[in-house]
Structure formats: C-alpha cells, structure tokens
Protein backbone atom coordinates (compact mmCIF):
# COMPACT_ATOMS: atom_id res chain seq x y z
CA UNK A 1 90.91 103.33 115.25
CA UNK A 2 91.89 101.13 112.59
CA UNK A 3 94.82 99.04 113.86
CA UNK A 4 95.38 96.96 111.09
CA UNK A 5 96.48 100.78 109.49
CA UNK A 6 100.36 100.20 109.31
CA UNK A 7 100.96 103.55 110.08
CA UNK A 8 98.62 103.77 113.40
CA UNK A 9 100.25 100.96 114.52
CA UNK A 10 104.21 102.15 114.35
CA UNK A 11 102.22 105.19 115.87
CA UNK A 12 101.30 103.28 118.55
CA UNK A 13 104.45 101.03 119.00
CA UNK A 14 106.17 104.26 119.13
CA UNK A 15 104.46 106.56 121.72
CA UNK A 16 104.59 102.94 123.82
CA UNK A 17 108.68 103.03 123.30
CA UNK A 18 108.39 106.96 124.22
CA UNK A 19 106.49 106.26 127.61
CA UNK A 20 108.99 103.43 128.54
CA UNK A 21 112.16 105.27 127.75
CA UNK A 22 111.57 108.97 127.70
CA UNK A 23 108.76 109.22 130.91
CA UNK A 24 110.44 105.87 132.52
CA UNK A 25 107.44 104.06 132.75
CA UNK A 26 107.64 100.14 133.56
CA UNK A 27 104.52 98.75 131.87
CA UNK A 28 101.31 99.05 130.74
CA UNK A 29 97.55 98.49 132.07
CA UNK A 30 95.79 98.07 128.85
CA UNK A 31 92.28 98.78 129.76
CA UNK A 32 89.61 96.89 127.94
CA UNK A 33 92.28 94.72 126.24
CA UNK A 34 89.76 92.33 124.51
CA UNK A 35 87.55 95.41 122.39
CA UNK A 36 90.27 96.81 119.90
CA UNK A 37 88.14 95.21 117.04
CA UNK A 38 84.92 94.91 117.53
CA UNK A 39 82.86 91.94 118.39
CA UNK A 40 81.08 92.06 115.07
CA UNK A 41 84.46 91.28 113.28
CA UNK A 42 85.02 87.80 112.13
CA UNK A 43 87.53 86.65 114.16
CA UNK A 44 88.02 89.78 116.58
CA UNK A 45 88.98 88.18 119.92
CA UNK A 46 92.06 86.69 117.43
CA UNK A 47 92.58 89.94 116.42
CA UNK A 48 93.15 91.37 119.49
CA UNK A 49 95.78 89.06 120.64
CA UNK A 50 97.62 89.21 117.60
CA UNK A 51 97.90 92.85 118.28
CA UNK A 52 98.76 92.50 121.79
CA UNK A 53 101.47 89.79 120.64
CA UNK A 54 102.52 92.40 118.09
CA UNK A 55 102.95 95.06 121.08
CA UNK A 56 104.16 93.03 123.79
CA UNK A 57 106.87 91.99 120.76
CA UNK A 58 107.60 95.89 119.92
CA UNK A 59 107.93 96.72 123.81
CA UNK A 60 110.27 93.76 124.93
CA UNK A 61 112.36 94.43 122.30
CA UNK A 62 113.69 97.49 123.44
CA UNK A 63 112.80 96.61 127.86
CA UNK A 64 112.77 93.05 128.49
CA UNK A 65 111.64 93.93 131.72
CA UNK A 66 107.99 95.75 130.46
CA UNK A 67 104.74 94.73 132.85
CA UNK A 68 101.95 94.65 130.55
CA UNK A 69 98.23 93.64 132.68
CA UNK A 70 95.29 93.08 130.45
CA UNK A 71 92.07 94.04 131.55
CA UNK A 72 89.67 91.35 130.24
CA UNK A 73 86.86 90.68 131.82
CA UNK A 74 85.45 87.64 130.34
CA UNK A 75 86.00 83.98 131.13
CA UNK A 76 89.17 82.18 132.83
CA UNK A 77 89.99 80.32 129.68
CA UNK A 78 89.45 83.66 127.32
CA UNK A 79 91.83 85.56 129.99
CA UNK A 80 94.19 82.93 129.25
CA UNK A 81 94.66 83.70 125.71
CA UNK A 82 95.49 87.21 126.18
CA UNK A 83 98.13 85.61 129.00
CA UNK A 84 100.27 84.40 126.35
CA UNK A 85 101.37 87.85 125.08
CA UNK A 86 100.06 90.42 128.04
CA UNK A 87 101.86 88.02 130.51
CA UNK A 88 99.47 89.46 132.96
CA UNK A 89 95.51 90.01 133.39
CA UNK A 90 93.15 90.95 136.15
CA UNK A 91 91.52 87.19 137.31
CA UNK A 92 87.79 88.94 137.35
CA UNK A 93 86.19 85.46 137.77
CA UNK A 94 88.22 84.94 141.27
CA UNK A 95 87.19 88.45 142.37
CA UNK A 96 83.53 88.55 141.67
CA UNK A 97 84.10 84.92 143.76
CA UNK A 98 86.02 86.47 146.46
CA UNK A 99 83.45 89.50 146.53
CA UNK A 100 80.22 86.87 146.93
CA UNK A 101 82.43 85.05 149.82
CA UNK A 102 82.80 87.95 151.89
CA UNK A 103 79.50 89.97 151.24
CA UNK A 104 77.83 86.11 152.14
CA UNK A 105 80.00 85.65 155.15
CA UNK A 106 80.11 82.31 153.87
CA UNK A 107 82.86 79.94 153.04
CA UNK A 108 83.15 78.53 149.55
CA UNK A 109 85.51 75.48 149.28
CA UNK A 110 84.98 75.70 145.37
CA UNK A 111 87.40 78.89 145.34
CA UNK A 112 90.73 77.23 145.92
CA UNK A 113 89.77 74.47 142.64
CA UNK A 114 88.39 77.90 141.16
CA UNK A 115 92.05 79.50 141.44
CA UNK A 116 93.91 76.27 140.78
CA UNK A 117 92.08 75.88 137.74
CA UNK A 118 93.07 79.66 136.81
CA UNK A 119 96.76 79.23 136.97
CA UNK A 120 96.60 75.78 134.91
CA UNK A 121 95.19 77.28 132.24
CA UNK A 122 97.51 80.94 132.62
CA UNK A 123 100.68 78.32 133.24
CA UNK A 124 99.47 76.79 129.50
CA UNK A 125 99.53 79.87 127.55
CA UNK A 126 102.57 81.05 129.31
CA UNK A 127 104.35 79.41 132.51
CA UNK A 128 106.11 82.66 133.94
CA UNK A 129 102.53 84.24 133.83
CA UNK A 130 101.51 86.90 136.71
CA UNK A 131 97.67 86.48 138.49
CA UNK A 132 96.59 89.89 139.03
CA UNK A 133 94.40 89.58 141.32
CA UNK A 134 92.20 92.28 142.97
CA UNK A 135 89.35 93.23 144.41
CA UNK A 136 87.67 95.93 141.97
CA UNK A 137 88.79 98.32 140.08
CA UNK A 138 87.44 101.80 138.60
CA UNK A 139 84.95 99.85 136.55
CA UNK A 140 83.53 98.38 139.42
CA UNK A 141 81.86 99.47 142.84
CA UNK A 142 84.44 99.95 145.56
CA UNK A 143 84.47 96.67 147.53
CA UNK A 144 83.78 99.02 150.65
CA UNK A 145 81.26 99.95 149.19
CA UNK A 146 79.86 96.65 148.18
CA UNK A 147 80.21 95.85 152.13
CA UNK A 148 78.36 98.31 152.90
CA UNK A 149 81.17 100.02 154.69
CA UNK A 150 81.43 96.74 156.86
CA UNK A 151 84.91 96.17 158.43
C-alpha cells in the first residue's frame, strides 16, 4: 500500500474512526508497526512513525482515551521511537530475557538494569508511556511450549 497516497490514508484514518465509534473498539494492536515502508526506503523507520504520529493524531482526536500497542520487534531504543506516538509497544528485548531466565533456571541480575534502562528511554519519548510486556505472542513459540511443557 502506498501510504503516502492521500486518499489511502483518510481511508485508513477513517475505517480506524469506524472501529472506535461504530464497533466500540478501545484501541489498536498494530502488528508489525515498524514495516509500512519498506526497509529499502531512505528514511523508512522515519516514515513509519510519522505515520503512526499521523494516526495516533487522527484517533485521539475523536477518543482521547484510544490504546494503541506497537508491535516492534527490534531494539529498546528503536521501540522507543515508536513510544512517542503508539504510547505503547511490546518490550521484546525483556521477553526473549525473561524467556532465557526461566528455560536456564538461572538468575540474571542484568534484567532489572535491562528493564530500568527500558522505561528511561520509553519515559524520554513519552513519560505517560505503557510497557507491554509479555511473554510471546502469535509470532512466537508458546512459552509452554518453549518449556517444554515444564510447570
């Protein structure tokens, strides 16, 4: 899709008012937040947030309240530039950690700096930012099944 299309994009911004006001919906999971413009592009991770900004922008107006949560699995400090207009991401560094901890049985004192260091740099982009963290998701094997089915 070409986003930078005017007319996609008031496409878009509208079907996202429709599924807030006409289904009730209270957010968004935008999977794969970071690959709306390819990675070829010149500038494409820049690109991306701007759109998100653009959205984020078109959904508050009409529902302050929206949830948006990015998925972008890349780096802390790259999932912190999609904090500032998403408001929200899934921390995949701090799950793959958690995930090695358990499967291990070991104990990692690194983690806590590892989250600390998380929310600094969310907190920077935007201070009322929310840490979704998790385990895995559909992307991902089952932590169960990581475990082996271990309780």
């Amino acid at each position: 899709l070409n986003l930078d299309a005017p007319k996609l994009r008031t496409e878009v911004f509208r079907l996202g008012r429709y599924w807030l006001h006409d289904i009730g919906v209270d957010g968004f999971r935008l999977d794969a937040a970071k690959h709306l413009y390819p990675d070829w592009l010149p500038h494409y991770n820049q690109r991306n947030i701007n759109f998100w900004t653009e959205f984020a922008k078109e959904m508050a107006s009409d529902d302050k309240e929206i949830y948006l949560v990015g998925e972008i699995w890349s780096p802390t400090r790259e999932i912190g530039s999609y904090i500032r207009p998403l408001g929200s991401a899934f921390n995949f560094p701090l799950s793959e950690a958690i995930t090695s901890i358990v499967k291990s049985e070991s104990n990692d004192p690194d983690i806590v700096a590892m989250l600390l260091r998380a929310r600094e740099i969310y907190a920077r982009s935007r201070p009322d930012f929310v840490d979704a963290i998790h385990l895995s998701n559909h992307d991902q094997n089952r932590i169960a099944s990581q475990l082996n089915n271990k309780p």
